[in-house]
PDB file of N, CA and C in Angstrom:
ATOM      1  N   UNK A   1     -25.182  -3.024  26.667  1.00  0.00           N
ATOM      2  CA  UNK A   1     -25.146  -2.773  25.229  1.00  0.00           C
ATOM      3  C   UNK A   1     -24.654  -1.349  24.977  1.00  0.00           C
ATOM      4  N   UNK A   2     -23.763  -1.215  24.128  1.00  0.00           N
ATOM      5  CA  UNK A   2     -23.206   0.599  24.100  1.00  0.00           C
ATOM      6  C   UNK A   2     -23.914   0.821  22.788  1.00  0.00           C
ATOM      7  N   UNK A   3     -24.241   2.251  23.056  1.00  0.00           N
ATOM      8  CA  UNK A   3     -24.842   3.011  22.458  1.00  0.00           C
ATOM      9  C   UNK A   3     -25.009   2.869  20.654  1.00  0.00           C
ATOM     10  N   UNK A   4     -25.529   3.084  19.897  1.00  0.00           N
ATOM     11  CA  UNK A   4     -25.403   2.859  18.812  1.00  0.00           C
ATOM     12  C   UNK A   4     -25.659   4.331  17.652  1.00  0.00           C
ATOM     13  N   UNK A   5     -24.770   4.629  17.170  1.00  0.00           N
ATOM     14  CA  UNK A   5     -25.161   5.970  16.514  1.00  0.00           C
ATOM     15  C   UNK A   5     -25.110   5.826  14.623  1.00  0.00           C
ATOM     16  N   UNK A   6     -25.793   6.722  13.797  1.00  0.00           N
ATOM     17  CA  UNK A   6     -25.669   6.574  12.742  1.00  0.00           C
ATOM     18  C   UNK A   6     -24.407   7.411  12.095  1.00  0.00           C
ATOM     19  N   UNK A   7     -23.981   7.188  10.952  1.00  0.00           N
ATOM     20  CA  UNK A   7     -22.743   7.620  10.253  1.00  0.00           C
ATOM     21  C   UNK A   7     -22.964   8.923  10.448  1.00  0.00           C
ATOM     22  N   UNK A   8     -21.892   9.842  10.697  1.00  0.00           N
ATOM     23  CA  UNK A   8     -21.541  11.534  11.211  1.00  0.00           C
ATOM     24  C   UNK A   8     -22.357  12.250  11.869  1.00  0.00           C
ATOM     25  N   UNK A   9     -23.007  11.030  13.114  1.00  0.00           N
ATOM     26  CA  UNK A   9     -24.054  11.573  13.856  1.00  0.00           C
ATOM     27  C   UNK A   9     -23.630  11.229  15.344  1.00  0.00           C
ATOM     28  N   UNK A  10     -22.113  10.692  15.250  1.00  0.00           N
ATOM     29  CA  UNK A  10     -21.694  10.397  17.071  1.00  0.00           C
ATOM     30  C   UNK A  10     -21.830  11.859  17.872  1.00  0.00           C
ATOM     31  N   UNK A  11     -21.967  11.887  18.809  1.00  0.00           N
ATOM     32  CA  UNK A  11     -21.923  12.847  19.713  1.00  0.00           C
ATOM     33  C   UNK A  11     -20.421  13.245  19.774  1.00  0.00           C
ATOM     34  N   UNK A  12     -19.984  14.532  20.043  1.00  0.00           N
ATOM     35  CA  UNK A  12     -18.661  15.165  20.385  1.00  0.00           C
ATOM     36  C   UNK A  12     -18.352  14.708  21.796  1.00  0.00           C
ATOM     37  N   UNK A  13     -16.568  14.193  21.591  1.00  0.00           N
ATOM     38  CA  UNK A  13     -16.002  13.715  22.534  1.00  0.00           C
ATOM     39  C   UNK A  13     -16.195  12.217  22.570  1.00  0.00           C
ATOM     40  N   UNK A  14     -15.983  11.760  21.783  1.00  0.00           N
ATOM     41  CA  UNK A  14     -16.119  10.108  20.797  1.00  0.00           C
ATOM     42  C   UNK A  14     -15.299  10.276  19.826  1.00  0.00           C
ATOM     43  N   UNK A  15     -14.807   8.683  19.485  1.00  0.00           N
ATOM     44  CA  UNK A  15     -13.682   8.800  18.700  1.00  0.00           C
ATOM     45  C   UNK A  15     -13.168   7.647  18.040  1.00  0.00           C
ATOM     46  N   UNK A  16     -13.150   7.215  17.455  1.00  0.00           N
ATOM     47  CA  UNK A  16     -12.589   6.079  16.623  1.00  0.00           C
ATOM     48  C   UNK A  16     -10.767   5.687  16.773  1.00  0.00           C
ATOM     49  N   UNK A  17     -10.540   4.109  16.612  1.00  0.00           N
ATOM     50  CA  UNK A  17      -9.180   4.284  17.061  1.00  0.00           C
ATOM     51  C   UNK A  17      -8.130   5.316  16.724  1.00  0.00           C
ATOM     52  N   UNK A  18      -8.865   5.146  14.811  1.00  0.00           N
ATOM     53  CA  UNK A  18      -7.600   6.553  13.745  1.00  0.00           C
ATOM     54  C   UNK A  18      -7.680   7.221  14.525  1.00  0.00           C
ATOM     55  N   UNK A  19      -9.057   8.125  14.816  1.00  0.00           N
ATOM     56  CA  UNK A  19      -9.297   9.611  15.240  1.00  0.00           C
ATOM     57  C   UNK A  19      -8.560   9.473  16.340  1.00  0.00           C
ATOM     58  N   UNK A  20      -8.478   8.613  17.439  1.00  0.00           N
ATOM     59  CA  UNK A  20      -7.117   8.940  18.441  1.00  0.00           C
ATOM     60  C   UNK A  20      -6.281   8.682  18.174  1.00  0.00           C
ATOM     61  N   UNK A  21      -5.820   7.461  17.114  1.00  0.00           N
ATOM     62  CA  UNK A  21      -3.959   8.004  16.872  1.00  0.00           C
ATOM     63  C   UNK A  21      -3.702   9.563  16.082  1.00  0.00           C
ATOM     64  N   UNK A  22      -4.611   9.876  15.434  1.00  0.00           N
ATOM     65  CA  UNK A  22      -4.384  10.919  14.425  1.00  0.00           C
ATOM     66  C   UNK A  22      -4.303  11.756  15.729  1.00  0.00           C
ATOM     67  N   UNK A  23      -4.950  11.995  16.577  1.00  0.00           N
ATOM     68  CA  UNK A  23      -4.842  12.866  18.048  1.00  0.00           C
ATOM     69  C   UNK A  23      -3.255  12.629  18.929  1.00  0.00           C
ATOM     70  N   UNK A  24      -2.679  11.616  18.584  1.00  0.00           N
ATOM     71  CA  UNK A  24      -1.505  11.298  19.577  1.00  0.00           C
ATOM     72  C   UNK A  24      -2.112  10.531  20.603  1.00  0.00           C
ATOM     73  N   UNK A  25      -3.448   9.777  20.455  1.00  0.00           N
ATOM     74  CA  UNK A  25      -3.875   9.297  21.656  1.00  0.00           C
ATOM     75  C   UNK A  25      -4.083   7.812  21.413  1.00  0.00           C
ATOM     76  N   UNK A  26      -4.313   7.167  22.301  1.00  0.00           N
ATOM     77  CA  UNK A  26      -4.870   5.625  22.247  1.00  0.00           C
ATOM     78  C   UNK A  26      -5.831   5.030  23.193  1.00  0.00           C
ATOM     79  N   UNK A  27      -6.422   3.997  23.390  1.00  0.00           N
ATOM     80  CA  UNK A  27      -8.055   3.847  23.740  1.00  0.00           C
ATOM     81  C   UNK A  27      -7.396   3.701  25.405  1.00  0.00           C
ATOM     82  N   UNK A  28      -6.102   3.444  25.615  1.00  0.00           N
ATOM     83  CA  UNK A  28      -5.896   2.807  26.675  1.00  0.00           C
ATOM     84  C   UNK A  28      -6.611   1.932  27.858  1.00  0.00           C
ATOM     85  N   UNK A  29      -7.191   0.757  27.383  1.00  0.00           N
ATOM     86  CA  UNK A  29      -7.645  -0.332  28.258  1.00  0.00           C
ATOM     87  C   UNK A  29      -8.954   0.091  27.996  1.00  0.00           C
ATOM     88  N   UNK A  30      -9.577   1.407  28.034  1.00  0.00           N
ATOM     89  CA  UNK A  30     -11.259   1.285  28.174  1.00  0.00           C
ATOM     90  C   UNK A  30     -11.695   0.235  27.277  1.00  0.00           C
ATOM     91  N   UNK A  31     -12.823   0.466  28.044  1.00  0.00           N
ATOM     92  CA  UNK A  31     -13.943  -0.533  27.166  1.00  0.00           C
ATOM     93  C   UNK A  31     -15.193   0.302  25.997  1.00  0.00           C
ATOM     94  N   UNK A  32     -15.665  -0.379  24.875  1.00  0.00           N
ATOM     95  CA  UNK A  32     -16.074   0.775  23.607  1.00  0.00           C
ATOM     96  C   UNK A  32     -17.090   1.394  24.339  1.00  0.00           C
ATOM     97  N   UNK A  33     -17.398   2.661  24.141  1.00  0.00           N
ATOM     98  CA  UNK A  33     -18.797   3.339  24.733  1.00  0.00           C
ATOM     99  C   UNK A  33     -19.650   3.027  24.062  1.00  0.00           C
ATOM    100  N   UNK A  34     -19.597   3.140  22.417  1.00  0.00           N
ATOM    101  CA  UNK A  34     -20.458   3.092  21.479  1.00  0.00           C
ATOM    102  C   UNK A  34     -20.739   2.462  20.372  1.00  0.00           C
ATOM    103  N   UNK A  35     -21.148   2.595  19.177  1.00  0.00           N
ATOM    104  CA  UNK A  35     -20.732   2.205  18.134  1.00  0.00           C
ATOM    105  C   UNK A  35     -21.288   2.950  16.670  1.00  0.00           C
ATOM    106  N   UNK A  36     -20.823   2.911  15.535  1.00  0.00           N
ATOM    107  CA  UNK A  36     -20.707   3.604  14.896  1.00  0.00           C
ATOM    108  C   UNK A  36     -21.714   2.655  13.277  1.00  0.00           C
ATOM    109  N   UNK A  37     -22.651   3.125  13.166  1.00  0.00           N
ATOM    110  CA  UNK A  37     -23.051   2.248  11.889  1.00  0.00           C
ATOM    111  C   UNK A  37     -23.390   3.365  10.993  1.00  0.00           C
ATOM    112  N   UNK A  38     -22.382   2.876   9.233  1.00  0.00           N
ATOM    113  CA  UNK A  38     -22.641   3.644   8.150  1.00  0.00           C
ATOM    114  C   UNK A  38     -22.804   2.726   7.430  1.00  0.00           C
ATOM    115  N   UNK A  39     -25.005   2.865   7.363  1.00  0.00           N
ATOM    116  CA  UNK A  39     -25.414   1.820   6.307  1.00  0.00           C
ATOM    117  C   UNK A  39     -24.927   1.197   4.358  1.00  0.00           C
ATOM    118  N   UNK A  40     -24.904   0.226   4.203  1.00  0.00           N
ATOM    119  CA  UNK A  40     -24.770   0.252   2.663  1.00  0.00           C
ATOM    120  C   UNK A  40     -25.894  -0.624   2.254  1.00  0.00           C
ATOM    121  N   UNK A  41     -26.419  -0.916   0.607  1.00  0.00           N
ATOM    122  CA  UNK A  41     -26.946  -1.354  -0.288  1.00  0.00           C
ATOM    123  C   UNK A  41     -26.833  -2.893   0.411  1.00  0.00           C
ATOM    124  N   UNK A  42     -27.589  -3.824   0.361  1.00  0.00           N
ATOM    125  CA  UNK A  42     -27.611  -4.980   0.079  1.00  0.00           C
ATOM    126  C   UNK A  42     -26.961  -5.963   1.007  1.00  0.00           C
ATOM    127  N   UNK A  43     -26.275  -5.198   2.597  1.00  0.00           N
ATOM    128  CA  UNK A  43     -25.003  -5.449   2.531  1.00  0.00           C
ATOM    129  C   UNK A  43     -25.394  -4.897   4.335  1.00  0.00           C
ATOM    130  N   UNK A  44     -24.692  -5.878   5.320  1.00  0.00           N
ATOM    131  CA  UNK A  44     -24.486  -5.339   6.595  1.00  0.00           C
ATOM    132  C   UNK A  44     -23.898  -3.918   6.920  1.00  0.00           C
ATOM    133  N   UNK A  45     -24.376  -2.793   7.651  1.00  0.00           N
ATOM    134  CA  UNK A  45     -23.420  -1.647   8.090  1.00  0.00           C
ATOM    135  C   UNK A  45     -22.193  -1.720   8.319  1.00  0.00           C
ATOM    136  N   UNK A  46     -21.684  -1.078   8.390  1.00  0.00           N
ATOM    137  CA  UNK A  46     -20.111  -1.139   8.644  1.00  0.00           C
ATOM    138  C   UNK A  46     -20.012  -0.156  10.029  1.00  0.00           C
ATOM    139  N   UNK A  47     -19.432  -0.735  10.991  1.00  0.00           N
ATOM    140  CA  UNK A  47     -19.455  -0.676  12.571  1.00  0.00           C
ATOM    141  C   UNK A  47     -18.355  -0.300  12.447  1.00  0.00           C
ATOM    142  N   UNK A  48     -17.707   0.874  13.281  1.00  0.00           N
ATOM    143  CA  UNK A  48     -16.501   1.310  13.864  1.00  0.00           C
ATOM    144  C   UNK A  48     -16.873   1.364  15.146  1.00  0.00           C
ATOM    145  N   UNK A  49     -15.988   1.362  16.086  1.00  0.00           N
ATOM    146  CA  UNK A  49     -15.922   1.769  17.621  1.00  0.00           C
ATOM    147  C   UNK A  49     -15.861   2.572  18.211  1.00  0.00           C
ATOM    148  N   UNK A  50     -16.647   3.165  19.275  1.00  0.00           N
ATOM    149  CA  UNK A  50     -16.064   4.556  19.333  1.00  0.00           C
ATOM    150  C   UNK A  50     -15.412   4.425  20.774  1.00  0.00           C
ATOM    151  N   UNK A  51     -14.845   5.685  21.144  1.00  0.00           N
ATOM    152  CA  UNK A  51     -14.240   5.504  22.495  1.00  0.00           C
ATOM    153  C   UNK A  51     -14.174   7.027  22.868  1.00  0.00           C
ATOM    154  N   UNK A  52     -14.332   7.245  24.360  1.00  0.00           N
ATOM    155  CA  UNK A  52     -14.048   8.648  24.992  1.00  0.00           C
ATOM    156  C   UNK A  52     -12.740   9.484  25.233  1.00  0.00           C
ATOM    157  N   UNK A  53     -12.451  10.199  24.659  1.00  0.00           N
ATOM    158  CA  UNK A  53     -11.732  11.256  24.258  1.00  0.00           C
ATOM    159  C   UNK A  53     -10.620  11.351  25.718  1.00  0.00           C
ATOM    160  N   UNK A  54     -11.623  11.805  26.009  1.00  0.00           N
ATOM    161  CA  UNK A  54     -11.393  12.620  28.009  1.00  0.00           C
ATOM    162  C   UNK A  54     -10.946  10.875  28.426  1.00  0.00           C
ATOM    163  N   UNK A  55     -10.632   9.928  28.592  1.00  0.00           N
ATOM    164  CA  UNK A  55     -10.073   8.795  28.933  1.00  0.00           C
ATOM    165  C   UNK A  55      -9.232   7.985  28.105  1.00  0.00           C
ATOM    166  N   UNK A  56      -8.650   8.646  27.171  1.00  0.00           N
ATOM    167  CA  UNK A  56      -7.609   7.973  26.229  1.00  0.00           C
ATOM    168  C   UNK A  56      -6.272   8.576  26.798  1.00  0.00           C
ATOM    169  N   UNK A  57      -5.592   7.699  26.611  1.00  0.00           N
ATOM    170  CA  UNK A  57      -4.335   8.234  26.971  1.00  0.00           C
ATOM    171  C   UNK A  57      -3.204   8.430  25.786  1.00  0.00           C
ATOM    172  N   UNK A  58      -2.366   9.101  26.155  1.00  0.00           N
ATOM    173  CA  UNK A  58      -1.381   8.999  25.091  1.00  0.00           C
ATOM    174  C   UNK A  58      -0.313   8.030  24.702  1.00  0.00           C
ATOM    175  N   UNK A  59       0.025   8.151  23.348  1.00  0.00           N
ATOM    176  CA  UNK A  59       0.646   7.147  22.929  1.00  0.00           C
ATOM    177  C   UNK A  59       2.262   6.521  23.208  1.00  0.00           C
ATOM    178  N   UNK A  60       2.483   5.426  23.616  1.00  0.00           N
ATOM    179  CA  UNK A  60       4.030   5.428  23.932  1.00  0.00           C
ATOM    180  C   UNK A  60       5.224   5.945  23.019  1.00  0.00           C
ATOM    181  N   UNK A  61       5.783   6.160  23.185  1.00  0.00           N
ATOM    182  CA  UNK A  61       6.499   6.918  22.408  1.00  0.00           C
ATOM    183  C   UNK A  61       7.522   5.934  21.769  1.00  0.00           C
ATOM    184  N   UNK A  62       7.740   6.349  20.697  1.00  0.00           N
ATOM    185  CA  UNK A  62       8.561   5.573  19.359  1.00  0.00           C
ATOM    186  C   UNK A  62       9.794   5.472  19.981  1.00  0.00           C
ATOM    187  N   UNK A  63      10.565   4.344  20.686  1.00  0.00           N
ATOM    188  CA  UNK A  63      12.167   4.200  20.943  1.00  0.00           C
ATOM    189  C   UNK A  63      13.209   3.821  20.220  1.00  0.00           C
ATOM    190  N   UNK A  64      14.405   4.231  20.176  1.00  0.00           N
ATOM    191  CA  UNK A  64      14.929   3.810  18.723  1.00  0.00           C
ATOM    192  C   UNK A  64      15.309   1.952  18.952  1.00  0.00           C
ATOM    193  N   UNK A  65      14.727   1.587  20.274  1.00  0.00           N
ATOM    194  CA  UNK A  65      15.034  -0.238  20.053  1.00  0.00           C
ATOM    195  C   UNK A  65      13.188  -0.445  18.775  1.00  0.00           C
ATOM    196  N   UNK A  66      12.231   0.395  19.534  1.00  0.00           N
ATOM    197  CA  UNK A  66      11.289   0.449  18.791  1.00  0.00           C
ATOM    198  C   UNK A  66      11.213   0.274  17.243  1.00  0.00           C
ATOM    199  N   UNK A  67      12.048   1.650  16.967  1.00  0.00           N
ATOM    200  CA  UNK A  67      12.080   2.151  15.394  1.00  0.00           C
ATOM    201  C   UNK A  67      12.823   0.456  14.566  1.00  0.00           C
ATOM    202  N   UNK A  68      13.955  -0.042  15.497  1.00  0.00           N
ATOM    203  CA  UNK A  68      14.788  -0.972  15.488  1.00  0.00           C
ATOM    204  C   UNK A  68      14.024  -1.927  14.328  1.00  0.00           C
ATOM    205  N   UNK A  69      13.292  -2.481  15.341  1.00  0.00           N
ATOM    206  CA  UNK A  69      12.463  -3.432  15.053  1.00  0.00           C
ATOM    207  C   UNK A  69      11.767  -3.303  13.855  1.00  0.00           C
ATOM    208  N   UNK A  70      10.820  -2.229  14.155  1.00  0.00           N
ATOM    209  CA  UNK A  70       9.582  -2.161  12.990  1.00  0.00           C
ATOM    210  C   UNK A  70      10.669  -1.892  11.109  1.00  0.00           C
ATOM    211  N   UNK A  71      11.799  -1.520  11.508  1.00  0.00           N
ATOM    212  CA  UNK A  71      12.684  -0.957  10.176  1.00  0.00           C
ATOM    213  C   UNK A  71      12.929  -2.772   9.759  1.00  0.00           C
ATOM    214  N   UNK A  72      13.605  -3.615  10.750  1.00  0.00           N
ATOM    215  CA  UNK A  72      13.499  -4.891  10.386  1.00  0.00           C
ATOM    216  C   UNK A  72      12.605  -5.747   9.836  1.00  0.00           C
ATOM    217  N   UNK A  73      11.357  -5.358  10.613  1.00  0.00           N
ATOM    218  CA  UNK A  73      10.461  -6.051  10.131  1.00  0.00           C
ATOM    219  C   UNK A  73      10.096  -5.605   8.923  1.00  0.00           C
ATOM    220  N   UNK A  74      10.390  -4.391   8.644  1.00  0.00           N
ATOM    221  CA  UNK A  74      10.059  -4.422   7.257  1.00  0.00           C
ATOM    222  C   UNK A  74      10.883  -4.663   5.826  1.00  0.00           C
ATOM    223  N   UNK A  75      11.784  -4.532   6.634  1.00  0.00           N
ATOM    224  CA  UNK A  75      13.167  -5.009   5.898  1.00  0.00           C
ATOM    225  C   UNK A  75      12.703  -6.905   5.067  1.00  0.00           C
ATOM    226  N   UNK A  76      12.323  -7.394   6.158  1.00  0.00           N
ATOM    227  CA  UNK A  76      12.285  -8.848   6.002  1.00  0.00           C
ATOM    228  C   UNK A  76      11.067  -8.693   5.114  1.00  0.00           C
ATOM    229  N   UNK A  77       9.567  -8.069   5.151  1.00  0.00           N
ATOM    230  CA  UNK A  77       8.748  -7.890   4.114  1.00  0.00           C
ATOM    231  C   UNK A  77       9.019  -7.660   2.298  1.00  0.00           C
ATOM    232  N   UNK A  78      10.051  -7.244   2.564  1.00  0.00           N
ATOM    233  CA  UNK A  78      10.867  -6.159   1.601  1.00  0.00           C
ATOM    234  C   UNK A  78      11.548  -7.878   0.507  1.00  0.00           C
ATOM    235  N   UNK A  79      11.935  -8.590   1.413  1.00  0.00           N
ATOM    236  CA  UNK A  79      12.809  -9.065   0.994  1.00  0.00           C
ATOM    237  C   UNK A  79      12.297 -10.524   0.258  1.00  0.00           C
ATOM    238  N   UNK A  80      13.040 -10.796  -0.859  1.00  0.00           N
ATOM    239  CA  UNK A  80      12.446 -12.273  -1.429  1.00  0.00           C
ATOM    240  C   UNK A  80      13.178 -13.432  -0.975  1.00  0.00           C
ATOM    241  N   UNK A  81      12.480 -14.310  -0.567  1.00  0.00           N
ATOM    242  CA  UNK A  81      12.912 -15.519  -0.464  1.00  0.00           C
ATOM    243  C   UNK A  81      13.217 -16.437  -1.144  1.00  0.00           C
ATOM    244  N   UNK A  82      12.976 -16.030  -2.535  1.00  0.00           N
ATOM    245  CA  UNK A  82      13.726 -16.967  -3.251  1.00  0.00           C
ATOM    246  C   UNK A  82      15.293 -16.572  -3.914  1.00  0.00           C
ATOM    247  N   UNK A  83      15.114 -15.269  -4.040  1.00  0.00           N
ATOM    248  CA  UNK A  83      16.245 -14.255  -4.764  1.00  0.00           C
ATOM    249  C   UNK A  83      17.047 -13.799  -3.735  1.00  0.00           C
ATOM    250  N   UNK A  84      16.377 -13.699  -2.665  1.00  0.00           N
ATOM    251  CA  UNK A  84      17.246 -13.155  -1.494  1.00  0.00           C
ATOM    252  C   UNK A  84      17.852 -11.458  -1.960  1.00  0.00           C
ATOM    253  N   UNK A  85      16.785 -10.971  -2.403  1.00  0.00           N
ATOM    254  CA  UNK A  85      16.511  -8.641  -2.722  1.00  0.00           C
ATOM    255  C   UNK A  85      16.084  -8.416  -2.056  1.00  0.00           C
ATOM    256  N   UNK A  86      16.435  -7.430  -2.142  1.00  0.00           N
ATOM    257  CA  UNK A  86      15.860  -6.355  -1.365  1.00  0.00           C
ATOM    258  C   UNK A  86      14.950  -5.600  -2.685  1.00  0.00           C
ATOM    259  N   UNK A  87      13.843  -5.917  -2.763  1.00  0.00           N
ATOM    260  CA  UNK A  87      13.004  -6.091  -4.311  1.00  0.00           C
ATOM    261  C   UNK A  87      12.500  -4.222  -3.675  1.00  0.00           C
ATOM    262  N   UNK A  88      12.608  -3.223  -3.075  1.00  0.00           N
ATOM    263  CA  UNK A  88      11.523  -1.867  -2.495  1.00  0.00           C
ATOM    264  C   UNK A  88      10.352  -2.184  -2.735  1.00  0.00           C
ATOM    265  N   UNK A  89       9.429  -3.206  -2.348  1.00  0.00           N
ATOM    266  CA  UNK A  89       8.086  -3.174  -2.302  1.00  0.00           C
ATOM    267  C   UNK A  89       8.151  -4.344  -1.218  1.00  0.00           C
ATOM    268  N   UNK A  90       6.616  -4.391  -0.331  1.00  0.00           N
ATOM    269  CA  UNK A  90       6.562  -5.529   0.129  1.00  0.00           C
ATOM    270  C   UNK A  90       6.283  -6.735  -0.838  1.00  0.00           C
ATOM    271  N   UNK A  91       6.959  -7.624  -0.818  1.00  0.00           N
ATOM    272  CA  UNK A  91       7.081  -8.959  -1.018  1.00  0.00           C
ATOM    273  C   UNK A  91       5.107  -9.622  -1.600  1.00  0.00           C
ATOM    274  N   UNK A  92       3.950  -9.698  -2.235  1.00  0.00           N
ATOM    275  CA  UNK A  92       3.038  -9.970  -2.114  1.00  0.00           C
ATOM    276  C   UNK A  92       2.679 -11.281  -1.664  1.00  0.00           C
ATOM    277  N   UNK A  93       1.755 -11.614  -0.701  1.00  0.00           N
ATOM    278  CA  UNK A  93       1.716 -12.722  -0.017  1.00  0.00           C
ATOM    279  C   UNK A  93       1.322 -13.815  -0.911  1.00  0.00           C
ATOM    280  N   UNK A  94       0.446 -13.191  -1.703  1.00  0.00           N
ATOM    281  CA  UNK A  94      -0.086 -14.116  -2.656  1.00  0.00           C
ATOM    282  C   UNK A  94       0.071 -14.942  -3.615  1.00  0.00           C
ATOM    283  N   UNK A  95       1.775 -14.342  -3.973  1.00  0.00           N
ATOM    284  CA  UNK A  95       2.597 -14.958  -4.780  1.00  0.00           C
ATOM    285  C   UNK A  95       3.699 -15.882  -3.979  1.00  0.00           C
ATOM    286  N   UNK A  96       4.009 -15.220  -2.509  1.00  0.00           N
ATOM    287  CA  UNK A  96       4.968 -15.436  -1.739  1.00  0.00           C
ATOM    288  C   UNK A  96       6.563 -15.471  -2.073  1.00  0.00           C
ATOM    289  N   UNK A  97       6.329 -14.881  -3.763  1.00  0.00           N
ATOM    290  CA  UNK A  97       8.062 -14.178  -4.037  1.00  0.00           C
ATOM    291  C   UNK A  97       8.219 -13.223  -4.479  1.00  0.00           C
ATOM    292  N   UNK A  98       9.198 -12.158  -4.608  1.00  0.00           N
ATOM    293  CA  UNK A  98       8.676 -10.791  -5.728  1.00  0.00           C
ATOM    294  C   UNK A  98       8.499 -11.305  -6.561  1.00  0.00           C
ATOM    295  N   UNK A  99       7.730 -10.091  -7.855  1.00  0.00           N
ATOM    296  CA  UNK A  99       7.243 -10.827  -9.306  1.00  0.00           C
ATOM    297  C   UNK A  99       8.401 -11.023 -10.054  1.00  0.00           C
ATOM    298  N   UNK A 100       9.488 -10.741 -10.459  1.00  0.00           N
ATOM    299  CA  UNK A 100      10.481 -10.960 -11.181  1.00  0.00           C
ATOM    300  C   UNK A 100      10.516 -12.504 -11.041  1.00  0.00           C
ATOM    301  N   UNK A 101      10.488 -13.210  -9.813  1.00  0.00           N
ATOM    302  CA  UNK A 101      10.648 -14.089  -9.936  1.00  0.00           C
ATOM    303  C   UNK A 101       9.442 -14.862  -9.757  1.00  0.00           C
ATOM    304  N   UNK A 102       8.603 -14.621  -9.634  1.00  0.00           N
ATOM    305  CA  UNK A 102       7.125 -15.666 -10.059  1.00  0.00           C
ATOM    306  C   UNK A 102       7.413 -15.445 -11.362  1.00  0.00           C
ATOM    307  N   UNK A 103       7.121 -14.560 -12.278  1.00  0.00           N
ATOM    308  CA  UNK A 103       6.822 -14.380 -13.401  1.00  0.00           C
ATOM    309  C   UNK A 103       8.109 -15.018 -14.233  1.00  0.00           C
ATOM    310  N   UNK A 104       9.292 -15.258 -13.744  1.00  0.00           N
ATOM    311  CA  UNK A 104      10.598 -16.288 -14.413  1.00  0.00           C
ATOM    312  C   UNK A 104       9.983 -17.514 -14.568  1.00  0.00           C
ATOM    313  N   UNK A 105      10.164 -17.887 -15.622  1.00  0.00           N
ATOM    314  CA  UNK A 105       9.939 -19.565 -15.818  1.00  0.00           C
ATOM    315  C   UNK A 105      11.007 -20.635 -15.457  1.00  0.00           C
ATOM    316  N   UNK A 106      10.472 -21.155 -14.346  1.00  0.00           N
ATOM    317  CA  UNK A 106      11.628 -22.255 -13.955  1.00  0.00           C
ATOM    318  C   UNK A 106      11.918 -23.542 -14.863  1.00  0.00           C
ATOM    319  N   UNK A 107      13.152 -24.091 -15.200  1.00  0.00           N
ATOM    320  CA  UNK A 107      13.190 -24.994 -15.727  1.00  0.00           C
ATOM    321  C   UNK A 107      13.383 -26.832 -15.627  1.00  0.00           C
TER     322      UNK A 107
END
């Protein structure tokens, strides 16, 4: 069972995934040391993970086949499927077209 600590009470040299990307780092393969509970009202804690500092490794580095990709993929987010735009927002799933065209009345 790993450790269990209360909200801004982890021990130094623990770390949450952000707190290691915001570091340039990543959990690399370990397993969680700890865990992180910041109680609320009415309502289960909210658990983050923690992980050791001194055993994270750093992050792979951004390649431009990398950049490639993720620019595509967002490209295709970007884009409506019914209008076929490039609408600058992601696309909302919920509608599954930009609003210009949900909000058009089809005839």
């Amino acid at each position: 069972m790993a450790d269990v600590y209360r909200w801004r009470l982890a021990p130094d040299g623990l770390a949450t995934r952000r707190q290691l990307r915001a570091m340039g780092l990543r959990p690399g393969g370990q397993d969680v040391v700890a865990e992180l509970h910041r109680p609320r009202r009415r309502r289960e804690p909210l658990v983050a993970y923690l992980y050791r500092v001194d055993r994270a490794k750093p992050v792979h580095p951004m390649t431009p086949a990398r950049a490639a990709a993720l620019a595509a993929a967002m490209r295709a987010r970007r884009t409506c499927p019914n209008c076929r735009t490039d609408v600058g927002y992601c696309v909302p799933r919920s509608l599954g077209v930009c609003v210009t065209c949900h909000d058009t009345p089809s005839s």
